[in-house]
Protein backbone atom coordinates (compact mmCIF):
# COMPACT_ATOMS: atom_id res chain seq x y z
CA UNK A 1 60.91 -3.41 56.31
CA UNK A 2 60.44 -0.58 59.03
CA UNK A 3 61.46 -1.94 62.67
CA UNK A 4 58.67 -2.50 65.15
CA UNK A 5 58.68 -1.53 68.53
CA UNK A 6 57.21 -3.65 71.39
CA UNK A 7 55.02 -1.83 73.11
CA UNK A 8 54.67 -4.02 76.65
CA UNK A 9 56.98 -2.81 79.38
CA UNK A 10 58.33 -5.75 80.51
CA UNK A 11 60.72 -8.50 79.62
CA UNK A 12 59.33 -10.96 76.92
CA UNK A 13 59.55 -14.07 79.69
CA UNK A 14 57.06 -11.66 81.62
CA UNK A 15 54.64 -10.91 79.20
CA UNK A 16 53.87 -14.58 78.66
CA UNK A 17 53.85 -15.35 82.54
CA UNK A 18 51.41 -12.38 82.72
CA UNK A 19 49.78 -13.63 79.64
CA UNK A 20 49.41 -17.22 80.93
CA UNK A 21 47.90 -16.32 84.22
CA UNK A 22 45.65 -13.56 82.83
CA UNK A 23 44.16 -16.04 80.66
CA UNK A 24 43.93 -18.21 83.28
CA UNK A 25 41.99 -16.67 85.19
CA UNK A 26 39.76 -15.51 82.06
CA UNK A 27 39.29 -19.22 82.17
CA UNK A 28 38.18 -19.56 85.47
CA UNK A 29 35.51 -16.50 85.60
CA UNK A 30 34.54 -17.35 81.54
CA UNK A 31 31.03 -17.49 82.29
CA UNK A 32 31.05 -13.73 83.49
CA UNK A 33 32.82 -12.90 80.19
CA UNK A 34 30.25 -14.30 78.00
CA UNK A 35 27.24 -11.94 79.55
CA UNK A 36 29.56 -8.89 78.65
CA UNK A 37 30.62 -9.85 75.18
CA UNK A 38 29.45 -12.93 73.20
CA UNK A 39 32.95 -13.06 71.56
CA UNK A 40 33.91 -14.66 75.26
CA UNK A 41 33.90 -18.00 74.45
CA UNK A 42 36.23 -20.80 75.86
CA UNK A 43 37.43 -20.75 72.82
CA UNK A 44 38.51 -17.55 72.78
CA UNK A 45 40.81 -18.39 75.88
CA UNK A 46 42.29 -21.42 74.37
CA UNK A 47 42.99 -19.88 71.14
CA UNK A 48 44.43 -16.85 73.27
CA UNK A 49 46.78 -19.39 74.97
CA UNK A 50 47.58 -20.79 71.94
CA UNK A 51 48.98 -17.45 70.42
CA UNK A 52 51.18 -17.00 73.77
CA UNK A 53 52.75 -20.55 73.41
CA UNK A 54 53.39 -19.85 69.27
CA UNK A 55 54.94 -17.07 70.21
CA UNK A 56 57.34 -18.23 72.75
CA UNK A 57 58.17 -20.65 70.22
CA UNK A 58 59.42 -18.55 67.76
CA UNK A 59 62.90 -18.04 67.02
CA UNK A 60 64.60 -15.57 70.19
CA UNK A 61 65.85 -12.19 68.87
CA UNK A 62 69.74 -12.30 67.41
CA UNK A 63 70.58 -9.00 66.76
CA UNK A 64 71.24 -8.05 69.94
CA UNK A 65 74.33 -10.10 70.58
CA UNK A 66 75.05 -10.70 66.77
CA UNK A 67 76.27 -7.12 66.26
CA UNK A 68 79.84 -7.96 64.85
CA UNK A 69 83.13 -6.08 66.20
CA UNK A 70 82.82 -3.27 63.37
CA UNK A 71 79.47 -2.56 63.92
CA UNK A 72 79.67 -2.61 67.97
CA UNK A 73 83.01 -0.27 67.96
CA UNK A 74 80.63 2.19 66.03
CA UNK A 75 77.69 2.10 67.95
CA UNK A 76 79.71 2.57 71.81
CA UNK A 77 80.06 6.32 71.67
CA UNK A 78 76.77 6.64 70.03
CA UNK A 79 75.24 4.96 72.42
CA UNK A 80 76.91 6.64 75.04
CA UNK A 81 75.94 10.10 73.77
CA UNK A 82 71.97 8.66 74.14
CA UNK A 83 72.17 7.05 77.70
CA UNK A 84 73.85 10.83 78.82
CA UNK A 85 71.05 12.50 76.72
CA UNK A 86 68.71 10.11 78.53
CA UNK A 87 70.00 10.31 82.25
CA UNK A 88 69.86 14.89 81.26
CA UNK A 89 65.77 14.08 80.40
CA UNK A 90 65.16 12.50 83.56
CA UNK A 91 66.36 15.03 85.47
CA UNK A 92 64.11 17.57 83.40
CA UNK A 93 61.10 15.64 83.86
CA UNK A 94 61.63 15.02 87.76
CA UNK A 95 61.59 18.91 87.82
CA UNK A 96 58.72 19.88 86.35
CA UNK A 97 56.68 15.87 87.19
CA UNK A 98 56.73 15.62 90.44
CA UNK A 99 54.38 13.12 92.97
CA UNK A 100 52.11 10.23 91.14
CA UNK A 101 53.05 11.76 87.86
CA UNK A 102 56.65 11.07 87.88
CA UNK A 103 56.17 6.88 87.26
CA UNK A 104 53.64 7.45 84.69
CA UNK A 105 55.97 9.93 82.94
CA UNK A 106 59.17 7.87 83.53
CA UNK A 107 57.50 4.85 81.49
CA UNK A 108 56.19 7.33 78.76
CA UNK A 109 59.85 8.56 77.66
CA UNK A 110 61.09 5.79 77.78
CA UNK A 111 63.19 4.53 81.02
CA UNK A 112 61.26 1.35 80.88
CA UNK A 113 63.88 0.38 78.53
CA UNK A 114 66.86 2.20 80.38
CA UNK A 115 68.45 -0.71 82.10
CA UNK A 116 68.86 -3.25 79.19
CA UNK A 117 69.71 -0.07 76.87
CA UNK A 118 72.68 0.45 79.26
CA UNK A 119 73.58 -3.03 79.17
CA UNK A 120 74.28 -2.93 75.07
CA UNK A 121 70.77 -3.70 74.45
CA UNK A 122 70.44 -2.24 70.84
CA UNK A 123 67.08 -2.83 70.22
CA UNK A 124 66.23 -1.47 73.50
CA UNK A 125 68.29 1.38 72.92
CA UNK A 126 66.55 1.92 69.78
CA UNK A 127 63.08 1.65 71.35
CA UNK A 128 64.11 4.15 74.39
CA UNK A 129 65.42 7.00 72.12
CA UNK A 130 62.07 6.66 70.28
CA UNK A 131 59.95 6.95 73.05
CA UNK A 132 62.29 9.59 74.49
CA UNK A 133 61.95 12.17 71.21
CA UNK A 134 57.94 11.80 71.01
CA UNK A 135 58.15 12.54 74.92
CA UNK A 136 59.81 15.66 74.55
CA UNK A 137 58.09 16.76 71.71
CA UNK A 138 55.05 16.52 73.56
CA UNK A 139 55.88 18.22 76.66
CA UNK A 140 58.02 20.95 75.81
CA UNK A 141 56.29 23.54 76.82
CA UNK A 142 56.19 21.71 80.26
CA UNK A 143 59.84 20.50 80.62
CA UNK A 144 61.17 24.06 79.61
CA UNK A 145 59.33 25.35 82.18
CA UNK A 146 59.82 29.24 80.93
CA UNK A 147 63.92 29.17 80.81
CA UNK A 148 64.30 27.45 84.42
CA UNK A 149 65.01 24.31 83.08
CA UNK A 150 65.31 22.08 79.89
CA UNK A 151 67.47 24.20 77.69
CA UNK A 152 65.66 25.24 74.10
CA UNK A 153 68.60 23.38 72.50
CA UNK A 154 68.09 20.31 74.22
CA UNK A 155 65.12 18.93 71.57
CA UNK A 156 68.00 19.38 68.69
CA UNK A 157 70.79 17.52 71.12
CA UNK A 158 68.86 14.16 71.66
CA UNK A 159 67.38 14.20 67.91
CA UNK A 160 70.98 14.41 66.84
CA UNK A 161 71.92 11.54 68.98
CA UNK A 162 69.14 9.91 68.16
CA UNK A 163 69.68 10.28 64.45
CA UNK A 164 73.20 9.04 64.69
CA UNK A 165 72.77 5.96 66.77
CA UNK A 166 70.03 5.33 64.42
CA UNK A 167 71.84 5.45 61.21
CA UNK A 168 74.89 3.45 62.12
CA UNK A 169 72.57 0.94 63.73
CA UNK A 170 69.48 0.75 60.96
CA UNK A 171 72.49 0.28 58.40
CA UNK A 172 73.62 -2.71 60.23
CA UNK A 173 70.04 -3.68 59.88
CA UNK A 174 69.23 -3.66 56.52
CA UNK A 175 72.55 -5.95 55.94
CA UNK A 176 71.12 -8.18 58.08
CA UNK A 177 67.90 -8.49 56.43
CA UNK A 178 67.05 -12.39 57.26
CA UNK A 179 68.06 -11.67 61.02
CA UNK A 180 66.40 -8.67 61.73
CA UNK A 181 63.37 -10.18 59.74
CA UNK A 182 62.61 -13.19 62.16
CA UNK A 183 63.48 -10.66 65.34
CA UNK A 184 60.58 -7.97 63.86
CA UNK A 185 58.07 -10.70 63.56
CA UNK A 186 58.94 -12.28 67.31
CA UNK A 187 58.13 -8.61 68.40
CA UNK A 188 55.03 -8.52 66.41
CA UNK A 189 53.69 -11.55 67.71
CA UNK A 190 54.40 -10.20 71.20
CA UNK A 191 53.22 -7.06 70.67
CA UNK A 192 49.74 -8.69 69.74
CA UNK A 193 49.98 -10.60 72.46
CA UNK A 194 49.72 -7.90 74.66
CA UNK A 195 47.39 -5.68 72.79
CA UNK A 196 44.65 -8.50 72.95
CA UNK A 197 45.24 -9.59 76.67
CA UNK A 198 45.26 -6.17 77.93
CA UNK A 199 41.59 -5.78 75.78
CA UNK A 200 40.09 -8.55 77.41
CA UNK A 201 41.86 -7.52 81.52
CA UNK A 202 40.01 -4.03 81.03
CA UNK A 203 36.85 -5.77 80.63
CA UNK A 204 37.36 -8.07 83.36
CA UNK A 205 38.17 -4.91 85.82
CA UNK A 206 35.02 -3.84 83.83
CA UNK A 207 32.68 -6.97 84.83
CA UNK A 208 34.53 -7.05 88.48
CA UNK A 209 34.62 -3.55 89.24
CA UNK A 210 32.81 -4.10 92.80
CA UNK A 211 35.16 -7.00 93.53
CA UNK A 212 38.21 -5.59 94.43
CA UNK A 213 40.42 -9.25 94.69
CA UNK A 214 39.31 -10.11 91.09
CA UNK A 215 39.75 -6.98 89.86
CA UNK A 216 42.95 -7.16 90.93
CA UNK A 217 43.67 -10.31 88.84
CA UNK A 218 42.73 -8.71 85.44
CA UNK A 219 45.26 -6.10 86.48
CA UNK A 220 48.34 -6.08 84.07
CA UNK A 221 50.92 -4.44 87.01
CA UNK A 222 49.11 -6.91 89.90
CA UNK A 223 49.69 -9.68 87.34
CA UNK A 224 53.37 -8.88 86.55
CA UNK A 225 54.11 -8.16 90.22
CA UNK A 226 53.41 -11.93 90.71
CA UNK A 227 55.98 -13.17 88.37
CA UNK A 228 58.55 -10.15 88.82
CA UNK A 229 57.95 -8.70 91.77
CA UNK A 230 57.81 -4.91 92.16
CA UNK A 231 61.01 -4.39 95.12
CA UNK A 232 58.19 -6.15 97.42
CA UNK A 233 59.37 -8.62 100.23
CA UNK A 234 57.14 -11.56 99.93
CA UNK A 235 55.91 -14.73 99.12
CA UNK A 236 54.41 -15.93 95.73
CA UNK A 237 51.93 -19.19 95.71
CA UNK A 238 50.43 -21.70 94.14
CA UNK A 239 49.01 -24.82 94.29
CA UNK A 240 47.91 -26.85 91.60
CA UNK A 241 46.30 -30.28 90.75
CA UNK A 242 49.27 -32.84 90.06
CA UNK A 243 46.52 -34.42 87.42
CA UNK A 244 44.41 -31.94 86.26
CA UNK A 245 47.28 -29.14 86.55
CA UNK A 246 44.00 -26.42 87.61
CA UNK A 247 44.73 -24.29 90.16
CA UNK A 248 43.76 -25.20 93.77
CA UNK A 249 42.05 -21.96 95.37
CA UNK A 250 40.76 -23.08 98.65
CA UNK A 251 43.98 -23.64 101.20
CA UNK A 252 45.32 -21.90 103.37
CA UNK A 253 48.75 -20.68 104.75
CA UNK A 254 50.02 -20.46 108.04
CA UNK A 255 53.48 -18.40 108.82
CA UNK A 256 55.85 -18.70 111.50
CA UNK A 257 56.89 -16.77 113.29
CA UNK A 258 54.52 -13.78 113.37
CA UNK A 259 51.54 -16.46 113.36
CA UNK A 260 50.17 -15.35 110.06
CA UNK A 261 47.47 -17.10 108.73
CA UNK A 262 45.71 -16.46 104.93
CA UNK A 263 43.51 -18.26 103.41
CA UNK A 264 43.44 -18.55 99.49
CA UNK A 265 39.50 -17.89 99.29
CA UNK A 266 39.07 -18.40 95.49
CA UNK A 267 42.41 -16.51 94.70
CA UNK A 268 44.77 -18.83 92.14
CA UNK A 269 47.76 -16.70 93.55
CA UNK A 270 48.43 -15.72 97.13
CA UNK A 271 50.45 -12.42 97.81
CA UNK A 272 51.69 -12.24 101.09
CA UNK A 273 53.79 -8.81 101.97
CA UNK A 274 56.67 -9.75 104.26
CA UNK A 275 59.75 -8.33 105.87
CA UNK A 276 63.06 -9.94 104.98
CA UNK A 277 63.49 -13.20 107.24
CA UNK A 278 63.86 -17.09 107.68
CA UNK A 279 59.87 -18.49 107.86
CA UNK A 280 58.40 -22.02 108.44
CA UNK A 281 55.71 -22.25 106.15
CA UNK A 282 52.83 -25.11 106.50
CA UNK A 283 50.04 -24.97 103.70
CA UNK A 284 46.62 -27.03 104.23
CA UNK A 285 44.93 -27.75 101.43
CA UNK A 286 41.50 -30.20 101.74
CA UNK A 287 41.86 -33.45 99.89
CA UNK A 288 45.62 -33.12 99.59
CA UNK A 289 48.59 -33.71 102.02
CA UNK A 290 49.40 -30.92 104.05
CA UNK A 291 53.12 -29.05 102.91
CA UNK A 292 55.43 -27.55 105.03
CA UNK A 293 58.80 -26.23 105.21
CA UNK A 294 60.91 -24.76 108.02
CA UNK A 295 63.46 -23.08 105.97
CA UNK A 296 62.08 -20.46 103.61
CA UNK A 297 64.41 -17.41 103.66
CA UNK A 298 62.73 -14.39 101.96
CA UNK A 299 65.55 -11.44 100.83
CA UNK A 300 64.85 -8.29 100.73
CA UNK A 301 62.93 -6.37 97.56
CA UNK A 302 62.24 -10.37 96.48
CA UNK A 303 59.28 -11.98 96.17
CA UNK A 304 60.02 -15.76 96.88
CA UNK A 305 57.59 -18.24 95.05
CA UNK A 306 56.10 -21.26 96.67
CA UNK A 307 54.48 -23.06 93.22
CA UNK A 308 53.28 -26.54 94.61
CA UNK A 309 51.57 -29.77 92.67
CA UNK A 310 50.03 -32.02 94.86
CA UNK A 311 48.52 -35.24 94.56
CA UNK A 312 45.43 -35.93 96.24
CA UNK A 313 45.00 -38.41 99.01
CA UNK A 314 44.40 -42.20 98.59
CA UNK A 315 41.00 -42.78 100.09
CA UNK A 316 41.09 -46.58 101.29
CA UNK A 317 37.55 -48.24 101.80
């Protein structure tokens, strides 16, 4: 069985956030779907959902932490041969990719998967090497730049580490057949996952291309922003029917101190950019009783969520 790769850059708790809101708010704006493409049904939402939630519920990944003593004690210098290898290609790329380009590029060799490689994350490892070779076979020419800078050798040095973090660690694999098995189908389902929700987010920044806030929802980075955060200071909300369990979209927000005030206007999520302080927050929402609280402290580079469910008010005849 050859090992799949996942091919979302994010963590797998992300992708079905993302994937829960996206379809969500496919949901919401349905009816605009179906006079693009008749395959828009409601159905296809809930069935969409569906697919998320089976996913989810599929057994987590084990091989990362089920690597036995042996195995592990084998794999350290290899994998410290391909996080040096990788740290050398970034500095190649930044040389030659410099401006807008350099993100774009960082993601396509790779570094997406740099910080849980570093923290022992084979499969991660495995995925960044992977992404790393095609890279640099790619854009040789490029990152060689004449002889200024990425050695002619250097193609042969990361294969070679590649090749021998890859043996020791496929071995383990295949002797772990049942285990790796369950983890390649998790990945699978993820992978489709992602595939089909980014299919259906290009056509709503298709249908809402002169809208700019609901383009922005059927945006996979605005999307994960909202349940990551991106190194923003901010605030995160929500509100939601405590029956129903729809999004509200028609309150509004009022900060103190800088007297801020936003109103959701049809918007399921509110993003408000902040600098790192303590806030009062009050939120009014028609129907429902008013929240507030005087003690929200946002940190820097962290977006702080505010997900409320309220119940509506008691009207007494």
């Amino acid at each position: 069985m050859s090992k799949s790769l996942k091919n979302y850059n994010c963590t797998q708790q992300e992708l079905y956030s993302v994937a829960e809101i996206g379809w969500d708010n496919y949901a919401t704006n349905n009816a605009d779907f179906t006079l693009l493409k008749g395959k828009y049904t409601p159905k296809y939402g809930t069935d969409s959902l569906a697919d998320v939630l089976a996913a989810k519920a599929l057994p987590a990944k084990q091989t990362r932490d089920a690597v036995p003593e042996n195995v592990r004690v084998q794999l350290i210098p290899l994998w410290t041969t391909c996080l040096a290898n990788q740290r050398k290609l970034k500095s190649y790329l930044e040389e030659v990719f410099v401006g807008d380009a350099t993100k774009s590029m960082l993601t396509a060799a790779g570094f997406g998967y740099y910080l849980n490689a570093s923290n022992q994350d084979w499969e991660d490892v495995h995925s960044m090497i992977a992404l790393g070779l095609t890279f640099i076979t790619d854009h040789t020419t490029a990152l060689e730049a004449g002889t200024t800078n990425m050695p002619a050798g250097f193609v042969a040095t990361y294969t070679s580490g590649k090749t021998a973090f890859e043996t020791v660690y496929n071995n383990y694999i295949q002797k772990t057949i049942a285990t790796f098995g369950g983890t390649n189908v998790k990945i699978v389902a993820n992978n489709s996952i992602y595939t089909k929700l980014n299919k259906m987010l290009s056509d709503g920044r298709l249908i809402f291309e002169d809208n700019d806030i609901l383009k922005s929802e059927f945006t996979f980075t605005n999307l994960l922003a909202q349940v990551a955060g991106t190194g923003t200071t901010g605030m995160r909300i929500t509100v939601k029917d405590s029956i129903t369990k729809l999004n509200i979209t028609n309150y509004k927000v009022t900060v103190q101190p800088g007297d801020m005030t936003r109103n959701a206007d049809g918007n399921k999520v509110l993003i408000l950019q902040m600098s790192a302080d303590k806030y009062s927050v009050e939120i009014i929402t028609p129907g429902y009783p008013p929240y507030t609280n005087k003690e929200v402290v946002l940190t820097t580079g962290v977006i702080h969520k505010v997900d409320l469910v309220l119940e509506k008010n008691v009207v007494v005849e």
